[in-house]
C-alpha atoms as a PDB file:
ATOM      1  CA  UNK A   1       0.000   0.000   0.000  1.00  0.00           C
ATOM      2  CA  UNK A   2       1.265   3.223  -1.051  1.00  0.00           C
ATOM      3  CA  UNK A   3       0.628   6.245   1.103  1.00  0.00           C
ATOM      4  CA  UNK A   4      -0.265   9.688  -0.183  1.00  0.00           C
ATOM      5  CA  UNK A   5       0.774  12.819   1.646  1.00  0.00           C
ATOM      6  CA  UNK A   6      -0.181  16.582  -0.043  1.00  0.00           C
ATOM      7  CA  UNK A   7      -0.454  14.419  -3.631  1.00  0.00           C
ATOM      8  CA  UNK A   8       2.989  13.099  -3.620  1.00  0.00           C
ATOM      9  CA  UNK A   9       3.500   9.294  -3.461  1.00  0.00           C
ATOM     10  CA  UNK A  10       6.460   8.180  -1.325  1.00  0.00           C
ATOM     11  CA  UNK A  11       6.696  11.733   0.461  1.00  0.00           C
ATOM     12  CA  UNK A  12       7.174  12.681   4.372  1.00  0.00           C
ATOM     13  CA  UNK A  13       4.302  13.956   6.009  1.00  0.00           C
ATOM     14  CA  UNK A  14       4.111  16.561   8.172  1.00  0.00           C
ATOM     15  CA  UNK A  15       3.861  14.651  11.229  1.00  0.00           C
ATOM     16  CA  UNK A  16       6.657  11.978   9.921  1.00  0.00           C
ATOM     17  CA  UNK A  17       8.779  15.387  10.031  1.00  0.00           C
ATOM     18  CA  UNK A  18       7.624  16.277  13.054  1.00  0.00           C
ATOM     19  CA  UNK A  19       8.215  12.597  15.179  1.00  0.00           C
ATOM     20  CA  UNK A  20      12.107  12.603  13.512  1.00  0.00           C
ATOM     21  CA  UNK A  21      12.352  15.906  14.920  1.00  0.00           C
ATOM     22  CA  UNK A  22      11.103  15.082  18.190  1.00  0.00           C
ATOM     23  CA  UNK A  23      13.512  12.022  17.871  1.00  0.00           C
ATOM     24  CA  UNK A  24      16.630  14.089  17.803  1.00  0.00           C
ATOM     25  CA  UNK A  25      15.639  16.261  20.917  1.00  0.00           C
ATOM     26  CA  UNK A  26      15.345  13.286  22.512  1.00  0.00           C
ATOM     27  CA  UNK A  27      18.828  11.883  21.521  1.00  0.00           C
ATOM     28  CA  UNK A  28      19.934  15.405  22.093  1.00  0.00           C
ATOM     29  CA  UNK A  29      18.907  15.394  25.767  1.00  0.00           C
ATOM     30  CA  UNK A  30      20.826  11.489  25.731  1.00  0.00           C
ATOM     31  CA  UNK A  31      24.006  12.051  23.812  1.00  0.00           C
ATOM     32  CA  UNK A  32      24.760  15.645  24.853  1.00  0.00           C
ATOM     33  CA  UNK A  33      27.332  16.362  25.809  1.00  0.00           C
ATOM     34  CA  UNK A  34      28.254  12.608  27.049  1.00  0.00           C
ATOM     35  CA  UNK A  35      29.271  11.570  23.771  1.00  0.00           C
ATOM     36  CA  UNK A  36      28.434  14.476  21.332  1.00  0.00           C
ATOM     37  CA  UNK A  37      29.671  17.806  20.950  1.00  0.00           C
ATOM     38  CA  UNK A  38      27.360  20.566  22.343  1.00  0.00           C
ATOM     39  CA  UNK A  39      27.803  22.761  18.611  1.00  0.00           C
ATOM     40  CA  UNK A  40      27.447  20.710  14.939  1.00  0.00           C
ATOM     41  CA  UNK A  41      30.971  19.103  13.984  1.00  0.00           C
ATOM     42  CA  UNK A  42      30.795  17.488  10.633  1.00  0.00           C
ATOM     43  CA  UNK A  43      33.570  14.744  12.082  1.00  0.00           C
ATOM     44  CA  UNK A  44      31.082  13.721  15.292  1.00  0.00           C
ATOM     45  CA  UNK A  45      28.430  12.703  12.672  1.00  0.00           C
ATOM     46  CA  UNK A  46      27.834  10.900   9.578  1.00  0.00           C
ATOM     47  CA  UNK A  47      24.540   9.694   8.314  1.00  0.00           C
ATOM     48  CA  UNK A  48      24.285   7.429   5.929  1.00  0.00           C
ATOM     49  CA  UNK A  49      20.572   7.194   3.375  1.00  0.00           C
ATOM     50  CA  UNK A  50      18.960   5.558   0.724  1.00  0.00           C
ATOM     51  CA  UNK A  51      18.785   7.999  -2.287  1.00  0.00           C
ATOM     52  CA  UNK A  52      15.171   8.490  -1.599  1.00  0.00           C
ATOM     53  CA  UNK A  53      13.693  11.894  -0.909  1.00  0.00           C
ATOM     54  CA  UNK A  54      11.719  10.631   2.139  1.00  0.00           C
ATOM     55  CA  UNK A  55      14.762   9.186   4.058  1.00  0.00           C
ATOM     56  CA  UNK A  56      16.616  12.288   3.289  1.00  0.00           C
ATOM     57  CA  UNK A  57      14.009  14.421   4.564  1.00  0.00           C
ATOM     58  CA  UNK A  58      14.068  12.213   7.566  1.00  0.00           C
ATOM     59  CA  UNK A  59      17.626  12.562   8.751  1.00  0.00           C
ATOM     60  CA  UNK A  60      17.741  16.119   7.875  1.00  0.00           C
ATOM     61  CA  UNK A  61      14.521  16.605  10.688  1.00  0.00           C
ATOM     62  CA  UNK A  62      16.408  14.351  13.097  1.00  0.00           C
ATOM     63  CA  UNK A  63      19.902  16.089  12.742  1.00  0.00           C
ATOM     64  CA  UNK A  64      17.555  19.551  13.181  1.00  0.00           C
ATOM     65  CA  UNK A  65      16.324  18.210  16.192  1.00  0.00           C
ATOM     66  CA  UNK A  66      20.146  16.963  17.621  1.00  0.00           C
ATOM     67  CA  UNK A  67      21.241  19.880  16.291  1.00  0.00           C
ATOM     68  CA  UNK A  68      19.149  22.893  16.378  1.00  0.00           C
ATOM     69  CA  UNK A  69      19.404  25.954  13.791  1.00  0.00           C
ATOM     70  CA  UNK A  70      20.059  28.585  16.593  1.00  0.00           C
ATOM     71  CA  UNK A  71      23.010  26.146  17.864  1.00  0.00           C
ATOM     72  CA  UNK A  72      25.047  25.151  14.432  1.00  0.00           C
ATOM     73  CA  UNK A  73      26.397  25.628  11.399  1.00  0.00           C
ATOM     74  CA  UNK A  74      24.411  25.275   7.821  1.00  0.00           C
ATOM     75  CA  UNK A  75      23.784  21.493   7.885  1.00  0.00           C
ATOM     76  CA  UNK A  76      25.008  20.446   4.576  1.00  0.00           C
END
């Protein structure tokens, strides 16, 4: 069964974002600063994701989450 979120097939839903983003507080609160760095440092993490748009989309709202926008560097 396919779902269908605002028309696109295959896409991350609002609420999918939302839940990944909610995930990386969480490992925030866990991993900070025990065995993360308190400020985004391309060496501490590496993701690795299918080359589909909805995995993409979401690590990018996790790493938001672990990382917030306020507290890092452009996530590239």
């Amino acid at each position: 069964m396919i779902m269908v979120w605002n028309g696109i097939p295959g896409e991350l839903s609002n609420g999918g974002h939302r839940m990944h983003y909610l995930l990386g507080t969480y490992n925030r609160m866990r991993y900070v600063p025990k065995f993360l760095t308190e400020k985004y440092d391309p060496h501490d993490i590496y993701v690795i994701s299918s080359d589909y748009n909805r995995t993409l989309q979401s690590a990018y709202s996790q790493l938001k989450g672990l990382y917030p926008p306020d507290n890092t560097r452009t996530l590239n």
